[in-house]
C-alpha atoms as a PDB file:
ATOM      1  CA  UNK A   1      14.148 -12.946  -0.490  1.00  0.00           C
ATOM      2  CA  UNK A   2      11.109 -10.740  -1.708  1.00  0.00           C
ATOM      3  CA  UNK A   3       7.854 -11.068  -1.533  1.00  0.00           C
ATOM      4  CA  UNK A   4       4.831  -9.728  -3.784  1.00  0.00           C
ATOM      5  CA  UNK A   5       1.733  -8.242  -1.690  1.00  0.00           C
ATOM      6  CA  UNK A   6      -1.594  -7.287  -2.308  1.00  0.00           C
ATOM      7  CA  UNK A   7      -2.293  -4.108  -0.206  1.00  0.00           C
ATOM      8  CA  UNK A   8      -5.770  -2.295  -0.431  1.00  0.00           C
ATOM      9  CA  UNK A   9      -6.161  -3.852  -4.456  1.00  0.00           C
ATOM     10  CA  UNK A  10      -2.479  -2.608  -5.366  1.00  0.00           C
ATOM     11  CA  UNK A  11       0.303  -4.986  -5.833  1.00  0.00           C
ATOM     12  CA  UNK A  12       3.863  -4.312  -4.078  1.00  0.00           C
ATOM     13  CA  UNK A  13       7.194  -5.868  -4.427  1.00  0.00           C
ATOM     14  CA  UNK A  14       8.686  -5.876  -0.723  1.00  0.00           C
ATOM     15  CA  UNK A  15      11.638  -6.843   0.962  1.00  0.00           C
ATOM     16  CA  UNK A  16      12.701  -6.571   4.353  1.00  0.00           C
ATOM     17  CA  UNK A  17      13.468  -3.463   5.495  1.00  0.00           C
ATOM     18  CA  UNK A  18      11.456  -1.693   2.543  1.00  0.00           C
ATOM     19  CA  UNK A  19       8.844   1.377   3.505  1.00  0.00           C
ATOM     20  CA  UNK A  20       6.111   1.446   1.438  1.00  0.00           C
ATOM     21  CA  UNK A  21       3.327   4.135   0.982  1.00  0.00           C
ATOM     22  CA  UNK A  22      -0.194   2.544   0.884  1.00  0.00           C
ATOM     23  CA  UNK A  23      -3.616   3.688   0.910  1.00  0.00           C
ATOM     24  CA  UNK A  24      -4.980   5.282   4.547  1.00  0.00           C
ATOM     25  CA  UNK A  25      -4.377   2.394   6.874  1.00  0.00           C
ATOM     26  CA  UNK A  26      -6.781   2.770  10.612  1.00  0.00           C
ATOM     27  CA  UNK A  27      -3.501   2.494  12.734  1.00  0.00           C
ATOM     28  CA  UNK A  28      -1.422   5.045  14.988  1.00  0.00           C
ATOM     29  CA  UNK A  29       2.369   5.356  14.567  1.00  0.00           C
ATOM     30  CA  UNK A  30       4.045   2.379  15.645  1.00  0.00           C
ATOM     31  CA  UNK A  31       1.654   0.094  15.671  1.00  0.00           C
ATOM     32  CA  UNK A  32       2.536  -3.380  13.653  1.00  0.00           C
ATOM     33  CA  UNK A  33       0.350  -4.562  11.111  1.00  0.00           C
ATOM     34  CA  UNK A  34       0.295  -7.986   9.254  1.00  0.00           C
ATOM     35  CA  UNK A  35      -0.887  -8.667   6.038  1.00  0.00           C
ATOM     36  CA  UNK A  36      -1.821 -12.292   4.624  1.00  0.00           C
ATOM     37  CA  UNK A  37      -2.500 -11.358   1.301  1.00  0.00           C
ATOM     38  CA  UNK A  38       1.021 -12.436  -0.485  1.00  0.00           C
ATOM     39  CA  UNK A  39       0.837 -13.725  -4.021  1.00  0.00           C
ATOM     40  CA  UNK A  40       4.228 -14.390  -4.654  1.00  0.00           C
ATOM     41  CA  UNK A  41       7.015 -15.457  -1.793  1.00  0.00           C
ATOM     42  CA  UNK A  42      10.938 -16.557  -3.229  1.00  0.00           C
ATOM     43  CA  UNK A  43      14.231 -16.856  -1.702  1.00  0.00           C
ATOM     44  CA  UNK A  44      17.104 -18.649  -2.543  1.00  0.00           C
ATOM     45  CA  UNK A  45      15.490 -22.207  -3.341  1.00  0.00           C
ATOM     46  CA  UNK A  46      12.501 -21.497  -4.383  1.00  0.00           C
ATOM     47  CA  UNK A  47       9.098 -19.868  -5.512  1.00  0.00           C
ATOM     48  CA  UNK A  48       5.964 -20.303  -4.263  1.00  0.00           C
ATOM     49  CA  UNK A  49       2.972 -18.990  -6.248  1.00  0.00           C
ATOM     50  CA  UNK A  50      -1.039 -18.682  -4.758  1.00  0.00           C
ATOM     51  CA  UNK A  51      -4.269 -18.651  -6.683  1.00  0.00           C
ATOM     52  CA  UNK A  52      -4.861 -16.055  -5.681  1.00  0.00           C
ATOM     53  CA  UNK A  53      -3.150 -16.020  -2.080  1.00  0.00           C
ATOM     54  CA  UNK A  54      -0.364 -17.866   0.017  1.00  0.00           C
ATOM     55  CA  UNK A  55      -1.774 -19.464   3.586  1.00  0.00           C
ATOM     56  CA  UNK A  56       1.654 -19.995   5.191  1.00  0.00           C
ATOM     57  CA  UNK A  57       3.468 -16.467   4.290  1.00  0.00           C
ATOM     58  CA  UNK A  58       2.348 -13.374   5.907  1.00  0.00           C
ATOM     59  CA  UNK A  59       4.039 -10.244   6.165  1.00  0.00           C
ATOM     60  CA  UNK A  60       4.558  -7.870   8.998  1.00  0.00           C
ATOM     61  CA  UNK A  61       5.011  -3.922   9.100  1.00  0.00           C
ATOM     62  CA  UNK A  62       5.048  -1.235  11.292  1.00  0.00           C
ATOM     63  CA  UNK A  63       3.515   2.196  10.659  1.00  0.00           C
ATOM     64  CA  UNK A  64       5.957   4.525  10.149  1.00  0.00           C
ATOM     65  CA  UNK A  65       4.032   7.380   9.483  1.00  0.00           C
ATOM     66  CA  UNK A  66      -0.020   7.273  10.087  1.00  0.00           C
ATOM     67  CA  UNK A  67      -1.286   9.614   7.413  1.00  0.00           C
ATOM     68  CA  UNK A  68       1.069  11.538   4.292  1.00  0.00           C
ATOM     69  CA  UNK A  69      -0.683  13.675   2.127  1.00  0.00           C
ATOM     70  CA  UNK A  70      -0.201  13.064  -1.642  1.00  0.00           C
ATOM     71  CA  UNK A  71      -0.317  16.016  -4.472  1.00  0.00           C
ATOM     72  CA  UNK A  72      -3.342  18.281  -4.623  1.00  0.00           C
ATOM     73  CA  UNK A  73      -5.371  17.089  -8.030  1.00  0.00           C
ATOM     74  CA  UNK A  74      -7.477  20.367  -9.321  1.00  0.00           C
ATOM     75  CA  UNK A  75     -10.815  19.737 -10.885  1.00  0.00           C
ATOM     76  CA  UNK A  76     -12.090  22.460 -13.088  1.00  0.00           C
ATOM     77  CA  UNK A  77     -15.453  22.147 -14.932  1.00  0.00           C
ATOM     78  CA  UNK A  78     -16.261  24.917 -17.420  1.00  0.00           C
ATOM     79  CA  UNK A  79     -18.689  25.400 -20.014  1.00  0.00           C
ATOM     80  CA  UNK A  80     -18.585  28.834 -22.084  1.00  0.00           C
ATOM     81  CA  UNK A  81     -20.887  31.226 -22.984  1.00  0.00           C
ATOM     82  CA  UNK A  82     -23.128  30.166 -19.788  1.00  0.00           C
ATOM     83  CA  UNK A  83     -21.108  31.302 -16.863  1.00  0.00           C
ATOM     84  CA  UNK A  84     -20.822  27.872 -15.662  1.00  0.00           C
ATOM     85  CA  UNK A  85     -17.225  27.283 -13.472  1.00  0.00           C
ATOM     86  CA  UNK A  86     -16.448  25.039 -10.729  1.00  0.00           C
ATOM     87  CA  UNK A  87     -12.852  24.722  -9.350  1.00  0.00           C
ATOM     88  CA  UNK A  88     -12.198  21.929  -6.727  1.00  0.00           C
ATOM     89  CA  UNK A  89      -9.552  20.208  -5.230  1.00  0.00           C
ATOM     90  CA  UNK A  90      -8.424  16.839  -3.890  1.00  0.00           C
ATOM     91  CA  UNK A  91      -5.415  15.388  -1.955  1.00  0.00           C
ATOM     92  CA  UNK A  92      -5.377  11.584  -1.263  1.00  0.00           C
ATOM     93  CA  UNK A  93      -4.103  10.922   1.926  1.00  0.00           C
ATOM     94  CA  UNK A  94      -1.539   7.801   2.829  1.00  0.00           C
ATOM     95  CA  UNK A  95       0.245   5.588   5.179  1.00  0.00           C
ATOM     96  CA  UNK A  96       3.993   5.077   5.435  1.00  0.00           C
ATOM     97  CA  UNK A  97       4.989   1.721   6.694  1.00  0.00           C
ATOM     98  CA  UNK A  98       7.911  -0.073   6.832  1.00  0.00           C
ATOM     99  CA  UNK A  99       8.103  -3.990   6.560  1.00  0.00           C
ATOM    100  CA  UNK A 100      10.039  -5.659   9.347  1.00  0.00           C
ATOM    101  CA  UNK A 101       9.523  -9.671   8.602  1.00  0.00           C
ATOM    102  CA  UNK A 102       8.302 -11.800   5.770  1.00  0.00           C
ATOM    103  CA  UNK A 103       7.381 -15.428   7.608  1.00  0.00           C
ATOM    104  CA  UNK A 104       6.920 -18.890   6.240  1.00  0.00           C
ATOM    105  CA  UNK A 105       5.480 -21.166   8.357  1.00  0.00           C
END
């Protein structure tokens, strides 16, 4: 059984048991968070399909981790011959969760 999700505008394939890393979720560690937004649900007899979302599947998680910091991105701008530079940096931060139920009511 598998479900497909839409989390923050990004599509995930879960399953239970599955930790995912999403965009900054609002939570603390530990708390359980549901999400309502599925798209796709199938098991073993059959497959259900929303347009665009499923009102009897939701999807519960717990926050594993509350905030994981991705890769630093570097930004340079340069222009020559005018003494122009600009170095900057970014690092997108991140949830961890881990899904602990998909439900169909």
């Amino acid at each position: 059984m598998y479900a497909v999700v839409d989390i923050g505008n990004k599509l995930f394939k879960i399953e239970k048991g599955a930790e995912l890393i999403v965009d900054k979720l609002e939570n603390k560690q530990g708390d359980v968070v549901n999400f309502n937004t599925v798209t796709l649900y199938r098991n073993d007899k059959e497959i259900l399909i929303g347009k665009p979302y499923l009102s009897q599947v939701t999807v519960e998680g717990q926050v594993v981790e509350p905030l994981v910091k991705g890769e630093k991105v570097v930004i340079f701008k340069y222009k020559q011959k005018a003494n122009y530079r600009r170095k900057k940096g970014h690092r997108q931060e991140y949830s961890k969760i881990k899904i602990t139920d998909i439900k169909k009511s």
